[in-house]
Each structure stands twice: as structure tokens, then as C-alpha cells.
Protein backbone atom coordinates (compact mmCIF):
# COMPACT_ATOMS: atom_id res chain seq x y z
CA UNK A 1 0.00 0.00 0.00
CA UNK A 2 1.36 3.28 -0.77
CA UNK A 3 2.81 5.78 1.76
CA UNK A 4 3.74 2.85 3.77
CA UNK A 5 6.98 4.22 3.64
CA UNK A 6 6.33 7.05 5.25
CA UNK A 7 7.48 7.39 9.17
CA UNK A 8 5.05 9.11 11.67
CA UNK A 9 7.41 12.14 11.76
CA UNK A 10 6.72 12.70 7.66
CA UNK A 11 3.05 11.78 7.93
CA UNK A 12 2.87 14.57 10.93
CA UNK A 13 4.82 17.10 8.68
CA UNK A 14 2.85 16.39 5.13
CA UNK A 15 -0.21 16.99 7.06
CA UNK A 16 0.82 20.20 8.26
CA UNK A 17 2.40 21.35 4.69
CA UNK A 18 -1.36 20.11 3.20
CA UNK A 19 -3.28 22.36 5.88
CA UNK A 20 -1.14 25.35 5.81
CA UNK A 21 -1.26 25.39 2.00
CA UNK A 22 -4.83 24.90 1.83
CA UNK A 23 -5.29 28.31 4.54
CA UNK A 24 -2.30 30.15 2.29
CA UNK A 25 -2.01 29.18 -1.11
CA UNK A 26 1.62 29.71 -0.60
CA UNK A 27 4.51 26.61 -0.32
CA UNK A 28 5.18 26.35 2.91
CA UNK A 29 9.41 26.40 4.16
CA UNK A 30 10.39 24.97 7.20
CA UNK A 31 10.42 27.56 9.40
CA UNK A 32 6.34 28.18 9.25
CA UNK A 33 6.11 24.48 10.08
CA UNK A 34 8.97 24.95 13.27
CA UNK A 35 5.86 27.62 14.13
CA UNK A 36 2.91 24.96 13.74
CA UNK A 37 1.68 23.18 17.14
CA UNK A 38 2.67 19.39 17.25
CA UNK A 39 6.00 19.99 15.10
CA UNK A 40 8.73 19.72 17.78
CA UNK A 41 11.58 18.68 15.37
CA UNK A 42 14.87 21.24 14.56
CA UNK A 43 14.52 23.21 11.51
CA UNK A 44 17.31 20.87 9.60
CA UNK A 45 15.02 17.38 10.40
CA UNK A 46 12.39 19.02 8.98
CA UNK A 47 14.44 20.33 5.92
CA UNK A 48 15.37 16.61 5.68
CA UNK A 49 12.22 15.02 5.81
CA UNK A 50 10.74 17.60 3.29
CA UNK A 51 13.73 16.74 0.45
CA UNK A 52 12.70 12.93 1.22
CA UNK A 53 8.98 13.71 0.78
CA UNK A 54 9.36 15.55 -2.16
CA UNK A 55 11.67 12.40 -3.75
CA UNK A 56 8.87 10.13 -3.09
CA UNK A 57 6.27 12.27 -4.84
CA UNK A 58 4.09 13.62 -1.78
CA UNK A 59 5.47 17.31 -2.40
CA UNK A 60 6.91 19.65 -5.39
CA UNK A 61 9.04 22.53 -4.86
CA UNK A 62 7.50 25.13 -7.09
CA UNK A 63 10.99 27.36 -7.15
CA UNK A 64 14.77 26.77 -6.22
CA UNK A 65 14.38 28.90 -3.39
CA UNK A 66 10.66 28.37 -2.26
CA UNK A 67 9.01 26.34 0.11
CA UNK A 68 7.32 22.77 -0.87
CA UNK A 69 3.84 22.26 -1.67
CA UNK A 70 1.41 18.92 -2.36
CA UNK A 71 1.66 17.32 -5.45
CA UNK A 72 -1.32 15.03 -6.53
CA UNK A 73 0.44 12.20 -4.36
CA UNK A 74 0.38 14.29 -1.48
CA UNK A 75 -3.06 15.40 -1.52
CA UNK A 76 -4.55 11.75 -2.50
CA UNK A 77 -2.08 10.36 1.18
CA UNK A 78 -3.90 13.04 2.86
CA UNK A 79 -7.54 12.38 1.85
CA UNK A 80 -7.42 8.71 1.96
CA UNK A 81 -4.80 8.44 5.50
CA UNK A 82 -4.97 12.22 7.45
CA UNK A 83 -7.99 13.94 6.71
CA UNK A 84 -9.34 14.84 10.15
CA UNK A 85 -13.40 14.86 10.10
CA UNK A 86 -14.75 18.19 10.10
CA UNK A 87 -17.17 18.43 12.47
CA UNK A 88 -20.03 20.81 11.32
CA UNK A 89 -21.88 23.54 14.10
CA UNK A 90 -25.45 23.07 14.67
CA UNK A 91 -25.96 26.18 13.27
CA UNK A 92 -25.28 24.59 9.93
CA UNK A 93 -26.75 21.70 9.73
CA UNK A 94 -29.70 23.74 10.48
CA UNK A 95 -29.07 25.83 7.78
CA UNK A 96 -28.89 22.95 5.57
CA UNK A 97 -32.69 21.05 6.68
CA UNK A 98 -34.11 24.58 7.00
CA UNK A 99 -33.52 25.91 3.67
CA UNK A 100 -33.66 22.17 1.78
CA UNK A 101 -36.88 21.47 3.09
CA UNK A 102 -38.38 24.79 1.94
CA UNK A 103 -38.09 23.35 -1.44
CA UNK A 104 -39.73 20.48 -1.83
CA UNK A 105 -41.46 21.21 -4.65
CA UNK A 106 -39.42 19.06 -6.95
CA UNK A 107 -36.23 16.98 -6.89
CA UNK A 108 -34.61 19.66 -9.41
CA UNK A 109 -35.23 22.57 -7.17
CA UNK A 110 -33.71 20.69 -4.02
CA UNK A 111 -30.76 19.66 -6.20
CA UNK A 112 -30.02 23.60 -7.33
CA UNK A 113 -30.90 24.79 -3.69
CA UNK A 114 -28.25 21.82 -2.50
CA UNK A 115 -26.06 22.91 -4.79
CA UNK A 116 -26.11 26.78 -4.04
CA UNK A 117 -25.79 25.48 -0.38
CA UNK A 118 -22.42 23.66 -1.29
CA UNK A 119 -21.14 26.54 -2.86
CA UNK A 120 -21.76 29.03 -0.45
CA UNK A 121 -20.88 27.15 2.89
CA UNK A 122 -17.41 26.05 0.80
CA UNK A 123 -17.00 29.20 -0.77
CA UNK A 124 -16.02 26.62 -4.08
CA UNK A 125 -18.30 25.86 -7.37
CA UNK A 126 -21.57 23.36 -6.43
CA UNK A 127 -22.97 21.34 -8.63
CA UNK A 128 -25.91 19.46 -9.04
CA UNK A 129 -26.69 16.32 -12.03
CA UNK A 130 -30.48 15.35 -12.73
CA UNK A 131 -30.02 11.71 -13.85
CA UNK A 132 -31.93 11.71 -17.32
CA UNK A 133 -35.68 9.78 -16.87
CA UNK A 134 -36.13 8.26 -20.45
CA UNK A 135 -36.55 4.72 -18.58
CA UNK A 136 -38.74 5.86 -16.06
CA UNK A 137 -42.01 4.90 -15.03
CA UNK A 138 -44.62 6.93 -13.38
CA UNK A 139 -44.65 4.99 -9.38
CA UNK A 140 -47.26 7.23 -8.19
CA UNK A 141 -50.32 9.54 -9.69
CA UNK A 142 -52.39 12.30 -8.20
CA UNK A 143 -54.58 14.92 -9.36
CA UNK A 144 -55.24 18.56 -8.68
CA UNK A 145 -58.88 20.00 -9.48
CA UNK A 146 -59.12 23.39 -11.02
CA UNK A 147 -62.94 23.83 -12.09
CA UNK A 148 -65.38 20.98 -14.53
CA UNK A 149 -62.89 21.89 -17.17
CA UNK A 150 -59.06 21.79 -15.96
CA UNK A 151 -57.26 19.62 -13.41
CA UNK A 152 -53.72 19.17 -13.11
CA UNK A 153 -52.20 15.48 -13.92
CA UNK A 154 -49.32 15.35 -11.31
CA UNK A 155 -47.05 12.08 -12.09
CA UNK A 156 -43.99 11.06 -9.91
CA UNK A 157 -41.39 9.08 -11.58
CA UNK A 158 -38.70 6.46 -10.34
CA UNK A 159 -36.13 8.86 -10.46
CA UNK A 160 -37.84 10.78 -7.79
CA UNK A 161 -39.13 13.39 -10.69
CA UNK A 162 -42.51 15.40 -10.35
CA UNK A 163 -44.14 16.00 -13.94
CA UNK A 164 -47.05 17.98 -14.09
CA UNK A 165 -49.45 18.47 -16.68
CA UNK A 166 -51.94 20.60 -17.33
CA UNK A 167 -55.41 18.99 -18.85
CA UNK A 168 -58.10 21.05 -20.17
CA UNK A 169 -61.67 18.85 -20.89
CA UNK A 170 -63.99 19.92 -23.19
CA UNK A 171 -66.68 17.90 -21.70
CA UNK A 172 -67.63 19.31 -17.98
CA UNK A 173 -66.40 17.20 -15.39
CA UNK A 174 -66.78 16.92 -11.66
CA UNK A 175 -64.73 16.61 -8.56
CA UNK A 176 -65.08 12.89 -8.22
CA UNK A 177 -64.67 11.70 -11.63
CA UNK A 178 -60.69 13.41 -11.39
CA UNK A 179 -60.44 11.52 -8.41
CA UNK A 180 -61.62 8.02 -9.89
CA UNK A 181 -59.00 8.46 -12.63
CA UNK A 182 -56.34 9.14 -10.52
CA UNK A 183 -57.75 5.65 -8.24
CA UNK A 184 -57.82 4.27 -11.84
CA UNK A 185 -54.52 5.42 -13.00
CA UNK A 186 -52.43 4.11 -9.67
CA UNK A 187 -54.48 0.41 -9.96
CA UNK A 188 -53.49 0.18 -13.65
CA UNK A 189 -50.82 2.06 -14.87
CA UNK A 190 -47.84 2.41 -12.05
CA UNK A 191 -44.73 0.78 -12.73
CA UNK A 192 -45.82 0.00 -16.82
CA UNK A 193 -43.37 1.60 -19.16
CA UNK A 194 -44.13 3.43 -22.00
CA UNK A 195 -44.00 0.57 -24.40
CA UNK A 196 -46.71 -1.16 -21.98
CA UNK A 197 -49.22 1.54 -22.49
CA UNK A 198 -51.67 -0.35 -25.44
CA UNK A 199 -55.32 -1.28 -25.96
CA UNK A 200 -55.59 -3.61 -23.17
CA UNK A 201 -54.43 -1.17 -20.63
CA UNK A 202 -56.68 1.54 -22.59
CA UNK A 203 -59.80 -0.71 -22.16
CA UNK A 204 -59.50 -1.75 -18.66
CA UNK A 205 -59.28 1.85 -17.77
CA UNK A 206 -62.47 2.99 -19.93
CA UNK A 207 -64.22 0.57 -18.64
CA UNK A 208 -63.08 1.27 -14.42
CA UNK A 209 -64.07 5.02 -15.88
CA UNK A 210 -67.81 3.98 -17.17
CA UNK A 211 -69.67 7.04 -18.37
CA UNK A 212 -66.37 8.84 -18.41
CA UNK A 213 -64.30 6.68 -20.84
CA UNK A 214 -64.24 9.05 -23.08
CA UNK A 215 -61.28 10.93 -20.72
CA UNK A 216 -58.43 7.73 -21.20
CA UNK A 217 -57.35 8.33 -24.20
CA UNK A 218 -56.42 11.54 -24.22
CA UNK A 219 -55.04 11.00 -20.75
CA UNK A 220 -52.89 8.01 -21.52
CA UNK A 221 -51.50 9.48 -24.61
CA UNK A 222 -50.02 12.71 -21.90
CA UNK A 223 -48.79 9.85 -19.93
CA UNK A 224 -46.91 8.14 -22.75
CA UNK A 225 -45.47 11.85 -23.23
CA UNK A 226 -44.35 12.21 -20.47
CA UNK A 227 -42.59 8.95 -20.26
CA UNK A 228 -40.75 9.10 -23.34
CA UNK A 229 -39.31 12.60 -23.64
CA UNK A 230 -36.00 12.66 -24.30
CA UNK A 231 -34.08 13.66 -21.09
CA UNK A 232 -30.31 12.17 -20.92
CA UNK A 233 -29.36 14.36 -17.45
CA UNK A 234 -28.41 17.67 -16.76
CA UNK A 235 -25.57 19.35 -14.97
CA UNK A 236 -26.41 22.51 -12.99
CA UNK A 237 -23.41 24.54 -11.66
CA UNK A 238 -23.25 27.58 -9.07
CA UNK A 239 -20.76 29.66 -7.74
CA UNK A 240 -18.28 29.48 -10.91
CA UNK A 241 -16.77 32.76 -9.59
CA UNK A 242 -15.73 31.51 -6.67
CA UNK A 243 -12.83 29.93 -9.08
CA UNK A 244 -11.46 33.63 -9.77
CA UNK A 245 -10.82 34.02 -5.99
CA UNK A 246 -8.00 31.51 -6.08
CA UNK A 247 -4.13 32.24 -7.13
CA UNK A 248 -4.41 28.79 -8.42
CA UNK A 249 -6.67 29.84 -11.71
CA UNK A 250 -4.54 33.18 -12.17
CA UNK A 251 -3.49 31.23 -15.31
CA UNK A 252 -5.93 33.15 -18.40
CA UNK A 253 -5.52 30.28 -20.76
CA UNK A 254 -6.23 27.31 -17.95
CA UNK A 255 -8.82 29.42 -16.43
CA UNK A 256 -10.32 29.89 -19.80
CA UNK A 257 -9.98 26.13 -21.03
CA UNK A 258 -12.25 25.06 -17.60
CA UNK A 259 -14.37 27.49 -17.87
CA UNK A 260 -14.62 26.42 -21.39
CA UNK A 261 -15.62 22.86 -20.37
CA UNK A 262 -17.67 23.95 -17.39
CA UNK A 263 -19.90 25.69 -19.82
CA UNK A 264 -20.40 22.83 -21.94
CA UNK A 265 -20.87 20.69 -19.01
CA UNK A 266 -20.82 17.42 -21.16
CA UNK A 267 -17.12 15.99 -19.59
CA UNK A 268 -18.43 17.02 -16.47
CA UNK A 269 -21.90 15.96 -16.48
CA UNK A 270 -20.44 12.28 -18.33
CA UNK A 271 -17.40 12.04 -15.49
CA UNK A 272 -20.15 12.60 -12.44
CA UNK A 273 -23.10 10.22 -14.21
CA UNK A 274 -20.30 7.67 -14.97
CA UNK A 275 -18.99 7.08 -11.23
CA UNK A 276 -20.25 3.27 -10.09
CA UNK A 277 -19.76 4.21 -6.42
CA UNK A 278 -22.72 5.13 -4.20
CA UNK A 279 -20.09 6.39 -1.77
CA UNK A 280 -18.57 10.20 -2.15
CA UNK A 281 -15.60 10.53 -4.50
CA UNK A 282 -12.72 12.79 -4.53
CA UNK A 283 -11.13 13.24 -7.84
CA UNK A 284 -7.56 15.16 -7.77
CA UNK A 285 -6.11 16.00 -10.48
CA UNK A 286 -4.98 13.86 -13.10
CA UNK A 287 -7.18 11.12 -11.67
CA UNK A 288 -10.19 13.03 -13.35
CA UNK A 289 -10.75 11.88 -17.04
CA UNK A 290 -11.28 15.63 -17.79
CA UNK A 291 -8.24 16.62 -18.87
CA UNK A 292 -8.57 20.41 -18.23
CA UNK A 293 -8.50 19.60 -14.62
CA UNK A 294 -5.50 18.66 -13.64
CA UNK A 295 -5.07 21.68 -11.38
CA UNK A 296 -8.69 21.37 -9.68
CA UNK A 297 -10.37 18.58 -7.21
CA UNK A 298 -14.18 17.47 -7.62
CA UNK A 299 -15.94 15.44 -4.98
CA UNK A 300 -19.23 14.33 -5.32
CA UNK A 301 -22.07 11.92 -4.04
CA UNK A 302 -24.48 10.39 -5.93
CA UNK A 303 -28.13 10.08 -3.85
CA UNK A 304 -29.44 6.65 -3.32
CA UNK A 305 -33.01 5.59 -2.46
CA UNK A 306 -34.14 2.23 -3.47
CA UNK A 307 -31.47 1.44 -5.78
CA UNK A 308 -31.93 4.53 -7.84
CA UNK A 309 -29.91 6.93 -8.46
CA UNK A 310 -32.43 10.09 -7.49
CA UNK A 311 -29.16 12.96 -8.32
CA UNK A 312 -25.77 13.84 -7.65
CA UNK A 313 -24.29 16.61 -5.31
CA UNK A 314 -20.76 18.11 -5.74
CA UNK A 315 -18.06 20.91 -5.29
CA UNK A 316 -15.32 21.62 -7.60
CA UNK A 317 -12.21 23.57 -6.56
CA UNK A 318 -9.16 24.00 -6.26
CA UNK A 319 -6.39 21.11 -5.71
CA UNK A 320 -5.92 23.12 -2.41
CA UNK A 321 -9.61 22.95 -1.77
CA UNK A 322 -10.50 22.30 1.88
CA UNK A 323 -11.33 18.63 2.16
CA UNK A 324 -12.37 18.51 5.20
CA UNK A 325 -15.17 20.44 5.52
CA UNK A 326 -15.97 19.51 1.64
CA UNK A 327 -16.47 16.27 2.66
CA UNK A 328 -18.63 16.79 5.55
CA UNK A 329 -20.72 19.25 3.37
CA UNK A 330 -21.51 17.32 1.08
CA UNK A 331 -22.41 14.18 3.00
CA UNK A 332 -24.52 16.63 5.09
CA UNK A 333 -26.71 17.73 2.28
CA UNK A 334 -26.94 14.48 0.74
CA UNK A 335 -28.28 12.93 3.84
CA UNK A 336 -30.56 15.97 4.18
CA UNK A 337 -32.40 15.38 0.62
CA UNK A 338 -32.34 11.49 1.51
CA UNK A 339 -34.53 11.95 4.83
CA UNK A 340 -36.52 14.72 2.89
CA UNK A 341 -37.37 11.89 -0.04
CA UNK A 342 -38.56 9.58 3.02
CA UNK A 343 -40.75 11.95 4.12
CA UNK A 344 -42.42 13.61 1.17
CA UNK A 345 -42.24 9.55 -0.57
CA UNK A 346 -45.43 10.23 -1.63
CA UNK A 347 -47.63 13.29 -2.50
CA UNK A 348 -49.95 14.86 0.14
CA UNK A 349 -53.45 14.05 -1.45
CA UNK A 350 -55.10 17.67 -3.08
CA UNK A 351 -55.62 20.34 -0.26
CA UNK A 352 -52.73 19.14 1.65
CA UNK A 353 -49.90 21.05 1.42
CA UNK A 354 -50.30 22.35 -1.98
CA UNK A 355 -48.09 25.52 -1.77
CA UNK A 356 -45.43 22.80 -1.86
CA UNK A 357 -46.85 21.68 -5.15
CA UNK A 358 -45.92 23.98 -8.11
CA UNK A 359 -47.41 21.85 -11.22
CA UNK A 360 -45.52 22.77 -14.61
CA UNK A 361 -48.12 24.08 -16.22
CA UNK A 362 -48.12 22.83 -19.98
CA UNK A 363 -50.26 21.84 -23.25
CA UNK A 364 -52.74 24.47 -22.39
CA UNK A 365 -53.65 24.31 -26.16
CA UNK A 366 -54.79 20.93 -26.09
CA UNK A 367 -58.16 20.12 -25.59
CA UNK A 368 -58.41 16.60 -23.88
């Protein structure tokens, strides 16, 4: 295993040059570290055991007469064998349920808001991924009454998306009759793909819908919409500026060429969507397939529930980005959206709680 090489005395001492360039941005020389609590050693052994570090790989030395500071090595050792947990106030993790769970309109607005939140308690770039929903299948239906001629088809998806629709009847309908489709729709129609929506479904429906038949088609056919519109994912980031408060972007040309790729978003959004691990990930560096990032860090966590992937949470910042507290972050406002999917696992029934409800209003023009 690597950094089994590495003494007590050099573990103690690459810690302190990881932490003190993280606060700085500077490379740190061995008298700041004689300065540092816990470093007890003579100027000259820690000299020494800086030259050996840096011929192992853990540090650079950025000029002949400067200081040392991590490489990619050095920050990977620290991450995966010194990284002290970061214990977060109360304050904050009441910041984070507070403002998370006035949002529960829809998975995508609790993934930006989680986002934001990552960026602003890090002071780094959040981001947020929507996993796309082209194999989804509608898990739950409700219905919001308007008047005899609109209601609002609300459909909730496996991947923990709310789709509204917007229905406008021609023929006058009451009250009760919305509320027998929706019984109709959730006996018949949760869990069937898109392909899976034919006759026989179509029949058993008009005929659970009697005098009102004439109301499935049209309904089905939004249904089969809404199931096969073509959504592969999407990458939300916030807090890009942040980047131009770091020495380590004051190159134009790299600064440009990630900004370049942030905008697109495609690298990113592929590197994030193509992680297998449900655990958090750090990425330093070179160990990112985007190549444009070899001087920046992303760490993200993908949330779980049921075995599917409902979004993905992350930070992106410098390789001097504090880990720490990114870490604890992020795992804070994933488990935040996790308990706030428990809760809300299903839709309050119409009356309850509707200023949480925001339907998407859409195909006003059609007449179903």
C-alpha cells in the first residue's frame, strides 16, 4: 500500500504542509512548520524530511528557493490516510434542513438549492446532475382539481421526478370523476413503461371510468409523453466565480480552457453520471478523465433511495480545496435530501400542502 513508507514524523509534517497550504495558497518552508503546534523537530530534520517527501512524490518545490507544496500524491495520502473529520456547528446543519426542506417542490429545485448550499458554505463551485428519466415509469399519480374543465395530472417518476401536466376537458367534469382516474390510474398504470401503455391497458381503464371513458385516451397518450421525452441528465453549476478568488486559476488560458468545459458541461456531467460508487468521491487532479482539470479537485455523491440513483451533489475547486469540511458538506446535504425523499415519498393528497406543489403548467392548447 502506498505511503507505507512514510514514518510518523513525515506523515505529521505532510499533514501540516497540506493544511497550511490549503489556509495560504503559498509553499510552505520549514520555518512556518517549526511555528505549527505538534512539530517539535529542529529546523534541519524538517528540511530533511521535506527533500525525502518531495523524492517520493508527496510534495513539489514550485521554485529553487521556495518552500514545498502537495503534489497530486500528497493530496490523495492526505484524503485517503490524514484527513481529520470536520465536524459541522449546529448552526449549519440547520441551515442545511431549513432551507432544503423549503423546497420540496421538486427533486430539481432541491438539487439547485443543495447545490447553491455547497457553494456558499465552501466558498467553491456546487454542482448538481439530474439523472436523465427516459426509462422511467410513473410509481405514483395524483390529481389537482381546477374547475369541470381543468385539473392538473401530477405524475412522480422512479427517479424521484414530479411532472405535471396541465389537462383542459372539453366535456364538464366533476370533482369525483378526477379523483376516480387518478384511483384508476395508480391500480393500472404504475410501474408500466411506456411501451406497456396499449389497448388492453386503454380498455380496462375505460371501462373502471364507465360514463367517463371518453377521458383515457387523451389522458394516456399525456402519460406516454411524459414517459418518453427525451431527457439524458443535466448538470447545474453555481458559484463558478468563486474559481477567480484563487491564485491557483490566475493562469488566463487554464482558467479559460475550464471554464470552457464547465460551460459545456458534457465531460463534467459524463465524469459525475459515470462514477459506479454510491459512496462520495474525490477526484484530484490527473485522476479526473477531464483533462482540463489537472489543477482542480471534484468530490461528489451520488443520492441513493431504493437502488436509484435520485441525483448527484458536488463541489469543484481547487487542488488546495479544503477537504475537510468539503467532505462533511456534502455528505450533510446528501443525507438531508435522503430523509426529505422519506418523508415527502409520496404526495400529500389535493388540499394538503399544496403551496409545496408547483405543477408545470403545460399543453394548455390541447383540448383533452
Amino acid at each position: 500500500m502506498y505511503g507505507s513508507e512514510l514514518s510518523n514524523r513525515k506523515k505529521q509534517i505532510l499533514k501540516a504542509i497540506v493544511e497550511s497550504h490549503i489556509e495560504l495558497g503559498e509553499p510552505i518552508g520549514s520555518k512556518s512548520l517549526m511555528q505549527l503546534p505538534g512539530i517539535s523537530c529542529s529546523s534541519a530534520t524538517i528540511r530533511n524530511e521535506m527533500a525525502e517527501l518531495e523524492e517520493l512524490g508527496y510534495l513539489e518545490q514550485p521554485h529553487t528557493s521556495a518552500g514545498r507544496v502537495p503534489s497530486q500524491l500528497g493530496y490523495r495520502f492526505y484524503v485517503d490516510q490524514l484527513l481529520e473529520h470536520y465536524a459541522m456547528t449546529k448552526n449549519e446543519i440547520a441551515q442545511i434542513d431549513r432551507i432544503l426542506k423549503s423546497k420540496t417542490a421538486e427533486l430539481d429545485q432541491i438539487l439547485l438549492t443543495a447545490s447553491k448550499l455547497a457553494s456558499a458554505m465552501t466558498n467553491y463551485t456546487g454542482l448538481a446532475v439530474k439523472p436523465g428519466r427516459s426509462s422511467a415509469v410513473v410509481t405514483r399519480f395524483e390529481t389537482a382539481y381546477i374547475d369541470e374543465h381543468n385539473f392538473v395530472l401530477i405524475m412522480i417518476n422512479t427517479t424521484g421526478n414530479v411532472i405535471s401536466k396541465h389537462i383542459r376537458m372539453t366535456v364538464p367534469k366533476s370533482q369525483e370523476t378526477v379523483l376516480k382516474l387518478s384511483a384508476a390510474l395508480n391500480a393500472n398504470v404504475v410501474g408500466l413503461p411506456a411501451d406497456a401503455l396499449n389497448m388492453s391497458v386503454i380498455l380496462r381503464l375505460e371501462e373502471e371510468m364507465g360514463a367517463d371513458a371518453e377521458i383515457v385516451s387523451p389522458i394516456i397518450k399525456t402519460v406516454y409523453t411524459a414517459l418518453t421525452e427525451n431527457d439524458g441528465g443535466d448538470l447545474q453549476l453555481t458559484g463558478i466565480g468563486n474559481l477567480l478568488h484563487y491564485r491557483d486559476y490566475e493562469n488566463p488560458e487554464q482558467l479559460g480552457d475550464l471554464l470552457g468545459t464547465l460551460e459545456q458541461k458534457d465531460e463534467i456531467l459524463k465524469l459525475v453520471s459515470d462514477s459506479p460508487s454510491e459512496d462520495i468521491s474525490v477526484l484530484i487532479g490527473s485522476e479526473s478523465s477531464v483533462k482540463v482539470m489537472n489543477n482542480s479537485a471534484i468530490v461528489f455523491k451520488p443520492i441513493v433511495r431504493e437502488g436509484k440513483t435520485l441525483g448527484v451533489i458536488g463541489v469543484l475547486g481547487p487542488l488546495r480545496m479544503d477537504y475537510a469540511k468539503v467532505l462533511e458538506t456534502i455528505e450533510q446535504l446528501c443525507g438531508s435530501i435522503t430523509g426529505i425523499m422519506d418523508e415527502h415519498s409520496a404526495l400529500a393528497p389535493p388540499g394538503k400542502n399544496n403551496d409545496k406543489i408547483k405543477p408545470d403548467i403545460k399543453d394548455e392548447n390541447d383540448d383533452n
